[in-house]
Structures are given as structure tokens and as C-alpha cells.
C-alpha atoms as a PDB file:
ATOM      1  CA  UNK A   1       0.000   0.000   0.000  1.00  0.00           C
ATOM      2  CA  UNK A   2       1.123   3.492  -0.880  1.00  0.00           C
ATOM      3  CA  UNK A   3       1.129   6.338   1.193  1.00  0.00           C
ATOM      4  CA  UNK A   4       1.067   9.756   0.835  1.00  0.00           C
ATOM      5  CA  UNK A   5       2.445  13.171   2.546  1.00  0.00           C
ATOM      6  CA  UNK A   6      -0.171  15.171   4.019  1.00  0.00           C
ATOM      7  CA  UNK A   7       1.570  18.320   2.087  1.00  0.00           C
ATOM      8  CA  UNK A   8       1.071  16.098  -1.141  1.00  0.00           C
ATOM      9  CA  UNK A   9      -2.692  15.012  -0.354  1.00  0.00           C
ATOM     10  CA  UNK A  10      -3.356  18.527   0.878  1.00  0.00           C
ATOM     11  CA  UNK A  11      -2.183  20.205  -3.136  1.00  0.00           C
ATOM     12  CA  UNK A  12      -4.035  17.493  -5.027  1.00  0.00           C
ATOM     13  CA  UNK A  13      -6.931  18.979  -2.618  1.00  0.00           C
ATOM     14  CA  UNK A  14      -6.213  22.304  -3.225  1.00  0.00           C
ATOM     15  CA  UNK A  15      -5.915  21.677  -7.449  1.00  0.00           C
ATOM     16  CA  UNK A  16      -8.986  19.613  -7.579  1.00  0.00           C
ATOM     17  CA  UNK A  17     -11.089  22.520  -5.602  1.00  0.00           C
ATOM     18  CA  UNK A  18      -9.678  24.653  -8.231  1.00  0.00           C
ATOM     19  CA  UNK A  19     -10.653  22.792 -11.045  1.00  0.00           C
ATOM     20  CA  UNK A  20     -14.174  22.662  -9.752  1.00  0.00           C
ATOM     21  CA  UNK A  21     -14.340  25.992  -9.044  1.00  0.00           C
ATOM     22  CA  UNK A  22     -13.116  27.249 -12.685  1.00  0.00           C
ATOM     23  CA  UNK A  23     -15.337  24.369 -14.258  1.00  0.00           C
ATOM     24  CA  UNK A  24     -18.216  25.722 -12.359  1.00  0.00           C
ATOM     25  CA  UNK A  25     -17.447  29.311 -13.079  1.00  0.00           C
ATOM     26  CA  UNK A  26     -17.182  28.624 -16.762  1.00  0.00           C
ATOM     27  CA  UNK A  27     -20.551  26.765 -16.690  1.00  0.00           C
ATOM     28  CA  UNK A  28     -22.612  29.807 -15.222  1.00  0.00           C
ATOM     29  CA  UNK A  29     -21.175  32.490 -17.448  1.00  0.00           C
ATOM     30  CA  UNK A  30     -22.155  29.922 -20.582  1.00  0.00           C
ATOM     31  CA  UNK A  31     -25.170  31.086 -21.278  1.00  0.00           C
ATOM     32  CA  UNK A  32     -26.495  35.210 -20.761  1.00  0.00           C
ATOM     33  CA  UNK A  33     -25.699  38.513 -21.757  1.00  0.00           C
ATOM     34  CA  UNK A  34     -23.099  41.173 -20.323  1.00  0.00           C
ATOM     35  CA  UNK A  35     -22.565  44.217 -21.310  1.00  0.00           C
ATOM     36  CA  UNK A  36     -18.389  45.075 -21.523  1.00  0.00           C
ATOM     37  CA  UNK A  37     -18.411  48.364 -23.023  1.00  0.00           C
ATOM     38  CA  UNK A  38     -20.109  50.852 -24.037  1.00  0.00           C
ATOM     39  CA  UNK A  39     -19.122  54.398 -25.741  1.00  0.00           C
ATOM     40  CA  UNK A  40     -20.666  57.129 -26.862  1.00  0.00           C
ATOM     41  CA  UNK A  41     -19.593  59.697 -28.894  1.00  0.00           C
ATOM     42  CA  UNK A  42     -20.921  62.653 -31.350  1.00  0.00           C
ATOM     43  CA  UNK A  43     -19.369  61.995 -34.944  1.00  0.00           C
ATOM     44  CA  UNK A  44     -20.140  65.096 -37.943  1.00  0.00           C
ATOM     45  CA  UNK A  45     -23.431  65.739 -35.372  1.00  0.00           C
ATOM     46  CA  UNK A  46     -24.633  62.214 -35.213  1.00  0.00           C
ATOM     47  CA  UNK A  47     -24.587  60.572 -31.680  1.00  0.00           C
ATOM     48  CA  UNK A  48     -22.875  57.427 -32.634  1.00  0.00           C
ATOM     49  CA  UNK A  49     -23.190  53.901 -29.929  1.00  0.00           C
ATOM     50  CA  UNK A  50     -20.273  51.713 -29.726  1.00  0.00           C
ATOM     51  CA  UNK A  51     -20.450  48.567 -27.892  1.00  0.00           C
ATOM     52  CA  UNK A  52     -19.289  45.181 -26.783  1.00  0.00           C
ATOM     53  CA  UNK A  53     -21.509  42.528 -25.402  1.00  0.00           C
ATOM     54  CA  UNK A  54     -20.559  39.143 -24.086  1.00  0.00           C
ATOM     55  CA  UNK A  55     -23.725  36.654 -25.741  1.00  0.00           C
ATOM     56  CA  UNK A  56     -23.682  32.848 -24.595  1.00  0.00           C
ATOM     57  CA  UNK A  57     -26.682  30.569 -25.204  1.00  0.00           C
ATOM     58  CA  UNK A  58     -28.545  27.732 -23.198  1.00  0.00           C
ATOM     59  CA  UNK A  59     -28.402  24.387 -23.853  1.00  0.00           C
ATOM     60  CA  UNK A  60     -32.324  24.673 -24.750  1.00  0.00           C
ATOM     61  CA  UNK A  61     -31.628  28.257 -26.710  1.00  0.00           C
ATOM     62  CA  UNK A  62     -29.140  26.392 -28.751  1.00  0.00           C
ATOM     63  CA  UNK A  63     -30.557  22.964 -29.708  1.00  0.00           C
ATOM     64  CA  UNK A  64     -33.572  24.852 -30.528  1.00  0.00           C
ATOM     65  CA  UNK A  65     -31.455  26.945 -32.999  1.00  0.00           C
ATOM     66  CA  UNK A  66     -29.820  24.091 -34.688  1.00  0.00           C
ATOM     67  CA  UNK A  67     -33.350  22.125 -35.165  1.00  0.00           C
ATOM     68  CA  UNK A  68     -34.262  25.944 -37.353  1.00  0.00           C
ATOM     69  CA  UNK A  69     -35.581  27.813 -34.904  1.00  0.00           C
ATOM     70  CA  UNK A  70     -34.753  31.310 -35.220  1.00  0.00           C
ATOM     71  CA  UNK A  71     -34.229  33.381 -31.944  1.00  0.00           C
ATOM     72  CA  UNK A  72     -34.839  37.287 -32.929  1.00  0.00           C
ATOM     73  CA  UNK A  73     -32.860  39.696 -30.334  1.00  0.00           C
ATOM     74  CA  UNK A  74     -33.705  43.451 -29.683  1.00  0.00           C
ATOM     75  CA  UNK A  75     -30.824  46.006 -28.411  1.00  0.00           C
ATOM     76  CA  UNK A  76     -32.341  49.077 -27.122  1.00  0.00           C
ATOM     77  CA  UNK A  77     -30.738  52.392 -26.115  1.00  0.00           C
ATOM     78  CA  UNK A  78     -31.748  55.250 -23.861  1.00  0.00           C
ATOM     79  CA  UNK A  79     -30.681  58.830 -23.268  1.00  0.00           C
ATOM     80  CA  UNK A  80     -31.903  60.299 -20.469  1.00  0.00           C
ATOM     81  CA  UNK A  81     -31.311  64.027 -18.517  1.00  0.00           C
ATOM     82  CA  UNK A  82     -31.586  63.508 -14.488  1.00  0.00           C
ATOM     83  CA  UNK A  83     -33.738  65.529 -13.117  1.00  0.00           C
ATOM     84  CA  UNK A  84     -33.765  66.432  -9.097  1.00  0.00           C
ATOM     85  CA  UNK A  85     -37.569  67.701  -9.059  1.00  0.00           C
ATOM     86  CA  UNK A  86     -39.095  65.352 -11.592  1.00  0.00           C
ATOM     87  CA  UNK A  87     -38.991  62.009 -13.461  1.00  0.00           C
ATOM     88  CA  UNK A  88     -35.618  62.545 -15.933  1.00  0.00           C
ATOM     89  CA  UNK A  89     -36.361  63.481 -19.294  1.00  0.00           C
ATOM     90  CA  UNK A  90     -36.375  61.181 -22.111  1.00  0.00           C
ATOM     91  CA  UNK A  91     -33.890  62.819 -24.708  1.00  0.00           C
ATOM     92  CA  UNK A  92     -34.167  59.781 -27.530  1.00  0.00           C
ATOM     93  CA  UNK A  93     -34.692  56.061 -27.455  1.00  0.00           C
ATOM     94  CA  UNK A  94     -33.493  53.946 -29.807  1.00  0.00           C
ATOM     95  CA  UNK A  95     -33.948  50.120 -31.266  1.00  0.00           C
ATOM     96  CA  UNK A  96     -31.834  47.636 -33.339  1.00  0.00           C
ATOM     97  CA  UNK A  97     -33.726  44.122 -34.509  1.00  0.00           C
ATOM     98  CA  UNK A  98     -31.508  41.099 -35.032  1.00  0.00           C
ATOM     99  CA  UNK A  99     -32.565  37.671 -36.227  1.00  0.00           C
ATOM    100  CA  UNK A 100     -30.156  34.628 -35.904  1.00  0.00           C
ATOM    101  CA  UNK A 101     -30.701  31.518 -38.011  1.00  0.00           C
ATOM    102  CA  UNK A 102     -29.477  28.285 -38.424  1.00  0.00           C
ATOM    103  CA  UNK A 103     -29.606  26.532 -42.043  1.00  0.00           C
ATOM    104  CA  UNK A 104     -28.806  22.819 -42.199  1.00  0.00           C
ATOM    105  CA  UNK A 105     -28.266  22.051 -45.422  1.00  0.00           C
ATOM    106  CA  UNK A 106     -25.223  25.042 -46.093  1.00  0.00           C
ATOM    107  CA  UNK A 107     -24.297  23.738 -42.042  1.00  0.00           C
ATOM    108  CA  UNK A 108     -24.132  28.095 -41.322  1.00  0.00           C
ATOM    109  CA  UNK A 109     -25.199  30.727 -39.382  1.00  0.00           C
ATOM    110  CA  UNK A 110     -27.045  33.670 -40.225  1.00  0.00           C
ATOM    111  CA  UNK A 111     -27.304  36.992 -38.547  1.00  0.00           C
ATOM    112  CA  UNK A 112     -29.563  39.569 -40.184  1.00  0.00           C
ATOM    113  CA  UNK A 113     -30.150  43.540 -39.154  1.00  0.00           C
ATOM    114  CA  UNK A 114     -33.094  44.733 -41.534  1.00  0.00           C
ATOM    115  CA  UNK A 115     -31.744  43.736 -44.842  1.00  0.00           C
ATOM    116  CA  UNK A 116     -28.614  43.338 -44.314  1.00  0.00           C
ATOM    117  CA  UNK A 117     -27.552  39.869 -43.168  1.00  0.00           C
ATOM    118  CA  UNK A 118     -23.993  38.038 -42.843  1.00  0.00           C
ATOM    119  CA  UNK A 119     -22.928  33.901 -42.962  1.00  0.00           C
ATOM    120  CA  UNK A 120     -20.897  32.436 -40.261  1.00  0.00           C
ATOM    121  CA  UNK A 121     -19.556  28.801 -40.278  1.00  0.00           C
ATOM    122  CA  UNK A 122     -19.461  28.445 -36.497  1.00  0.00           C
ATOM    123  CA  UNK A 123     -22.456  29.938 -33.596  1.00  0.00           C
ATOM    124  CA  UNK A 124     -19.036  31.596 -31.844  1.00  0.00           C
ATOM    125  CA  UNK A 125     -18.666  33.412 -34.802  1.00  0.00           C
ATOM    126  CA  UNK A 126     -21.904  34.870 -35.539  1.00  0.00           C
ATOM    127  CA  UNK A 127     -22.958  35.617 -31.178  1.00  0.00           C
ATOM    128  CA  UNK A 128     -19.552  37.372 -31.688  1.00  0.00           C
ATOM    129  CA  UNK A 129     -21.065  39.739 -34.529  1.00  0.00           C
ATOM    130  CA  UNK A 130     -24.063  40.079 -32.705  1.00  0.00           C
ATOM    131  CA  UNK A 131     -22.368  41.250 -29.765  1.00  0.00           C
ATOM    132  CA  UNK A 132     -20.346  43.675 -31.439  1.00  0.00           C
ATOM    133  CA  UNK A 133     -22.762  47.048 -32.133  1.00  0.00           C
ATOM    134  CA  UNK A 134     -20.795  49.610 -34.155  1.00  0.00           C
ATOM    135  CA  UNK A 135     -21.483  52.801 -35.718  1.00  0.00           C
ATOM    136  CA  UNK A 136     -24.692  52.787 -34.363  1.00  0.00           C
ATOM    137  CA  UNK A 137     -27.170  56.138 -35.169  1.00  0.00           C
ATOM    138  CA  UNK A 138     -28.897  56.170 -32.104  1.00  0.00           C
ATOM    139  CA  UNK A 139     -29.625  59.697 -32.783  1.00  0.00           C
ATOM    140  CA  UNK A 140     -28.951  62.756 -35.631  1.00  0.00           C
ATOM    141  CA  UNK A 141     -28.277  66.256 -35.243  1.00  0.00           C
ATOM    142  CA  UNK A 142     -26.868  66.031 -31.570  1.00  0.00           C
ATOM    143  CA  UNK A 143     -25.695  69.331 -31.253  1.00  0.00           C
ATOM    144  CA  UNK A 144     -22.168  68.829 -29.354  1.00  0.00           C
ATOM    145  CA  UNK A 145     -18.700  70.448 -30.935  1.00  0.00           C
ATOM    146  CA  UNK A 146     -16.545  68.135 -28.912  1.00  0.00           C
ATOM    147  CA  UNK A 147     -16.108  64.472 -28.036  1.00  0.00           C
ATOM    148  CA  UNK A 148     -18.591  63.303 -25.214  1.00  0.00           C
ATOM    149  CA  UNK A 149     -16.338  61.816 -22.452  1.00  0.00           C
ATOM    150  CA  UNK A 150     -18.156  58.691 -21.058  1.00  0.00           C
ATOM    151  CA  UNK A 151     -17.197  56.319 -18.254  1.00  0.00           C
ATOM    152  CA  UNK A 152     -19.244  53.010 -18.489  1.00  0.00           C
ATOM    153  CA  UNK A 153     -19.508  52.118 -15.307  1.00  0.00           C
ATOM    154  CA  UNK A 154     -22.603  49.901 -14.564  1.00  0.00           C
ATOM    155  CA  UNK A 155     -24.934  51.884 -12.041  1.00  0.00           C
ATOM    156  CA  UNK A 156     -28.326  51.319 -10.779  1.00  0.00           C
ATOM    157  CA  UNK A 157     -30.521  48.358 -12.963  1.00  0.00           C
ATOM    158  CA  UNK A 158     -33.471  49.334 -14.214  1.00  0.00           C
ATOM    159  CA  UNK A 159     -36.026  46.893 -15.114  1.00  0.00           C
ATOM    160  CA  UNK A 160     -38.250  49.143 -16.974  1.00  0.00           C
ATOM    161  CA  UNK A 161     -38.865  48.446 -20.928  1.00  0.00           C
ATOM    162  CA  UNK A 162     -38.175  50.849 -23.226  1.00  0.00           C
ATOM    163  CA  UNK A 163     -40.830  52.035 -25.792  1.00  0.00           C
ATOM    164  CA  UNK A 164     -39.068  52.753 -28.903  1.00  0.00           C
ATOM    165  CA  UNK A 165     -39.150  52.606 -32.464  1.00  0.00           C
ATOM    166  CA  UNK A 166     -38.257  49.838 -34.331  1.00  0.00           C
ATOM    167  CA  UNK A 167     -35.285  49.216 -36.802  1.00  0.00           C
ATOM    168  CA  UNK A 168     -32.532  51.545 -34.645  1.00  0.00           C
ATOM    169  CA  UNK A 169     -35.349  54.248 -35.674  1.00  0.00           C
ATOM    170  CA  UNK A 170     -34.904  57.447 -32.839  1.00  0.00           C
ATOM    171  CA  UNK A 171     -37.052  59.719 -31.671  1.00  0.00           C
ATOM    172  CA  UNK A 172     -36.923  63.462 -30.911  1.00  0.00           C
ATOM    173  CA  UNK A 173     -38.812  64.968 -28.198  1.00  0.00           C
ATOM    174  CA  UNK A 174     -38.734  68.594 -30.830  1.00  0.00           C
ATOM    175  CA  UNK A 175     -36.143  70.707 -32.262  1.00  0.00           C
ATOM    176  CA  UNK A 176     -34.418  71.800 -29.333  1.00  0.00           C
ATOM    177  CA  UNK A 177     -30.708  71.002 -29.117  1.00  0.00           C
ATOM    178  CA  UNK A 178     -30.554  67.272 -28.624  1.00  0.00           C
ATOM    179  CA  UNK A 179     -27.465  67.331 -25.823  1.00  0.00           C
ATOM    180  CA  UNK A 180     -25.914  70.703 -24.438  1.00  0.00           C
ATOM    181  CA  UNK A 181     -22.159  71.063 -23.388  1.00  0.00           C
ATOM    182  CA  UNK A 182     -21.556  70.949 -19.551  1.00  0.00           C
ATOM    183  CA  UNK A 183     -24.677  68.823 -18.887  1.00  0.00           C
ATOM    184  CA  UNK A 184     -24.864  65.386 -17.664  1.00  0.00           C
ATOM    185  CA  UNK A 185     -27.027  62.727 -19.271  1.00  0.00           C
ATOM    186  CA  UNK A 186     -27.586  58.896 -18.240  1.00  0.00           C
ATOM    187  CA  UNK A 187     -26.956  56.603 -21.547  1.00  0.00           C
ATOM    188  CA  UNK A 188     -28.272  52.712 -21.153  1.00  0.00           C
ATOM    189  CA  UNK A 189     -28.133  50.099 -22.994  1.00  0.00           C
ATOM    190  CA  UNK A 190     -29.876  46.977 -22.967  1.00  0.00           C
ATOM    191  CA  UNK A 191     -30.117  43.134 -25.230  1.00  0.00           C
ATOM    192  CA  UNK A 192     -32.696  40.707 -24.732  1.00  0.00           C
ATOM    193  CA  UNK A 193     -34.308  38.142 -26.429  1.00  0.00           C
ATOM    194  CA  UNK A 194     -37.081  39.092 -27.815  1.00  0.00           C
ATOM    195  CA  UNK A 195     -39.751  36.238 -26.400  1.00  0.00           C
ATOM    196  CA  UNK A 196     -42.540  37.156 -28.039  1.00  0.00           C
ATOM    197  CA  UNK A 197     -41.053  36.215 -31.829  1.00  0.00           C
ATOM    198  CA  UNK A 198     -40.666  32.516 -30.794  1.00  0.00           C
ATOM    199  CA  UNK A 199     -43.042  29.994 -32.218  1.00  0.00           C
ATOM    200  CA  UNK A 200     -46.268  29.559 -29.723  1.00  0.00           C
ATOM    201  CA  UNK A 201     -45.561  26.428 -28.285  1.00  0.00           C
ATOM    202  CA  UNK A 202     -42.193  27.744 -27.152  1.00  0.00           C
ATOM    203  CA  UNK A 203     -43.376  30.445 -26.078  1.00  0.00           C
ATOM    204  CA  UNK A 204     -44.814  28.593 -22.878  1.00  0.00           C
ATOM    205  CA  UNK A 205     -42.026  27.196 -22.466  1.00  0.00           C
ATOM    206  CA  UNK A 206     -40.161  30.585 -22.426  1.00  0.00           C
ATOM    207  CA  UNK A 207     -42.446  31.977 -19.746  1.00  0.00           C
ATOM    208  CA  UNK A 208     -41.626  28.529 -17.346  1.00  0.00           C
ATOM    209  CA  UNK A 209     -37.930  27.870 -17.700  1.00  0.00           C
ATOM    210  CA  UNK A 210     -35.049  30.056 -17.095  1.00  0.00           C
ATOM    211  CA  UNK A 211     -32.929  28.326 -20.039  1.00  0.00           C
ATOM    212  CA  UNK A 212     -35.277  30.248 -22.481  1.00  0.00           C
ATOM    213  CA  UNK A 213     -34.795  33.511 -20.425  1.00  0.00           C
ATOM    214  CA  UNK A 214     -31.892  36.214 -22.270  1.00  0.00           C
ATOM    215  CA  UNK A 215     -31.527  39.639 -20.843  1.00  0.00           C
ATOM    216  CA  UNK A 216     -28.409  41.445 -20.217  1.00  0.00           C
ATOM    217  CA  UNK A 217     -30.440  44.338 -18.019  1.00  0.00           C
ATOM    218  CA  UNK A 218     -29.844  48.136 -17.921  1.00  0.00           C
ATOM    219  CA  UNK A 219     -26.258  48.942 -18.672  1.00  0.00           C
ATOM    220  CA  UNK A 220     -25.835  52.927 -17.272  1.00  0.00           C
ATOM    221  CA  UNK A 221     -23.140  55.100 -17.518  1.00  0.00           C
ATOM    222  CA  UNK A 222     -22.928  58.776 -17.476  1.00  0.00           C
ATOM    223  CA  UNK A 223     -22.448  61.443 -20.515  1.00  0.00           C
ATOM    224  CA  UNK A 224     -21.477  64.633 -19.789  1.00  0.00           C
ATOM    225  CA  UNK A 225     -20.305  67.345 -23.386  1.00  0.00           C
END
């Protein structure tokens, strides 16, 4: 019979607790939807969104997928002015629709934004593209000479919806300047899926199980010209 140190029985411990705890670590942050940056800047008077999301899918999300399901995904973005005395004021809202298919017989993945769509030969690929928002117009005509300085930095969640246009379509509250210098403003940003453009059955299941739930949440950081 073999026998071991207590020093050597007490590292294999200490490695297989680590390998349990990184296995485990890996297998909550599979599936969801972080937000891991967000920017926004004013480009030739157009406020222009930049952003990075981190977009993993259920076991459930992603068989689904694969047997031609497609799973539709709405990013929506806020701009708000804080106000002490009141509710704050709604400076523009904006909404991007993505759709994410799955074709069997070409074995690839398509992500679509309006009419625009790309291929991907792997689902890394294409949640990668997804996650990656670019030169979006969340708004036109913001009236700001220089650069907005922003610090994303998650605050408060906010579990409100956003009522917006669809197809990254903005809104302006009139013609008044749509962001002054030396004010602050609250940006958020927000992806989900969108429920409600599943087939029927599923949606039932959507409403019961947690695997079919996607929402990143409110991701706020302040803008100040």
C-alpha cells in the first residue's frame, strides 16, 4: 500500500477545488448577456453607440437553434437628462432588430439587421457579430462640438422596458438642441431576447424555464459634453 504526505494530499486537494471551481465558473457564465463596453460619442453631429456585449446561449436556446428555430434579439438604447424635481427626461430612445438563423443544409449561421444579413460557419462566430454594435445612429443632429467623455460604469438596474421605435429608428422629443455642453445625461443600454417572436408552443415554455430567459439588463453610464 502506498502512502502519501499530508503536504502532497493537501495540493491534489487544493488543485482539484480549483478545477471545480473554474469548471463551475465557466458553466454559469455559458449562457447570458453582459454588457463590456459601451461608448458614446458625437461623430459630424450624429450621436454614434459603440459597444461590446458578451452573448452565450442555453443548452435549450441552442438545440432549438440548430433544429431551425430562429431566436430574434432586440438592443435598445436610452438617453436620459436627471432631473432632481421630476422624473428625468427622455432625450431619444433607440432600437436595433436582429434575427439569428441556423440553415442545415449550407451547415451556417445567419445573422440579419433589416436587410442586411452576414454567414458564419461556427455559432461563436456569428454571437460574436451580434455582440459587437458599431457605428450605431442612435440619434442625428446632436448638437455637441466636442467628443462626449463617457465612463461606463454599470450603475443602478433598471427593469423598466423601453418604448421605442423599431429598426434603430430614434425619436426626438422637438427641435431643441438634442445634448448641451456641460450637462450630464444617463446613456443605457440593454439586449434581450425578444420572447414574443418565438413559435407559440415555445413560447410557454419561455415563460416557465429560465434556459429560455436572455436579458443582459440596464447597462448605465454617465455622458457629460
Amino acid at each position: 500500500m502506498r502512502y502519501y504526505s499530508k503536504s502532497k494530499l493537501f495540493t491534489a486537494a487544493r488543485v482539484f477545488l480549483l478545477a471545480v471551481l473554474l469548471a463551475s465558473s465557466s458553466i454559469a457564465k455559458a449562457d447570458g448577456i453582459e454588457v463590456k463596453s459601451a461608448e458614446l460619442e458625437v461623430v459630424d453631429e450624429i450621436l454614434v453607440l459603440k459597444a461590446d456585449l458578451e452573448i452565450g446561449l442555453s443548452p435549450a436556446l441552442e438545440e432549438a437553434l440548430n433544429k431551425g428555430v430562429p431566436l430574434n434579439f432586440v438592443a435598445e438604447f436610452e438617453l436620459k437628462k436627471p432631473r432632481w424635481y421630476w422624473l428625468d427626461e427622455s432625450i431619444t430612445v433607440a432600437q436595433r432588430h436582429y434575427r439569428l438563423s441556423y440553415y442545415a443544409l449550407t451547415r451556417q449561421y445567419q445573422l440579419s439587421l433589416n436587410d442586411q444579413y452576414q454567414n458564419f460557419s461556427s455559432l461563436n462566430d456569428a454571437l460574436h457579430e451580434l455582440g459587437h454594435l458599431q457605428e450605431w445612429h442612435v440619434a442625428e443632429k446632436a448638437l455637441v462640438a466636442e467628443k462626449l467623455r463617457t465612463a461606463s460604469k454599470p450603475l443602478v438596474v433598471d427593469k423598466a422596458l423601453v418604448v421605442g421605435k423599431p429598426d434603430g429608428k430614434t425619436t426626438r422629443p422637438d427641435k431643441s438642441p438634442l445634448v448641451k455642453k456641460r450637462d450630464e445625461y444617463l446613456a443605457g443600454l440593454r439586449m434581450k431576447l425578444d420572447l414574443a417572436q418565438l413559435p407559440k408552443p415555445l413560447q410557454v415554455n419561455a415563460l416557465t424555464s429560465k434556459d429560455w430567459s436572455l436579458d443582459s439588463g440596464w447597462h448605465r453610464w454617465n455622458v457629460t459634453p
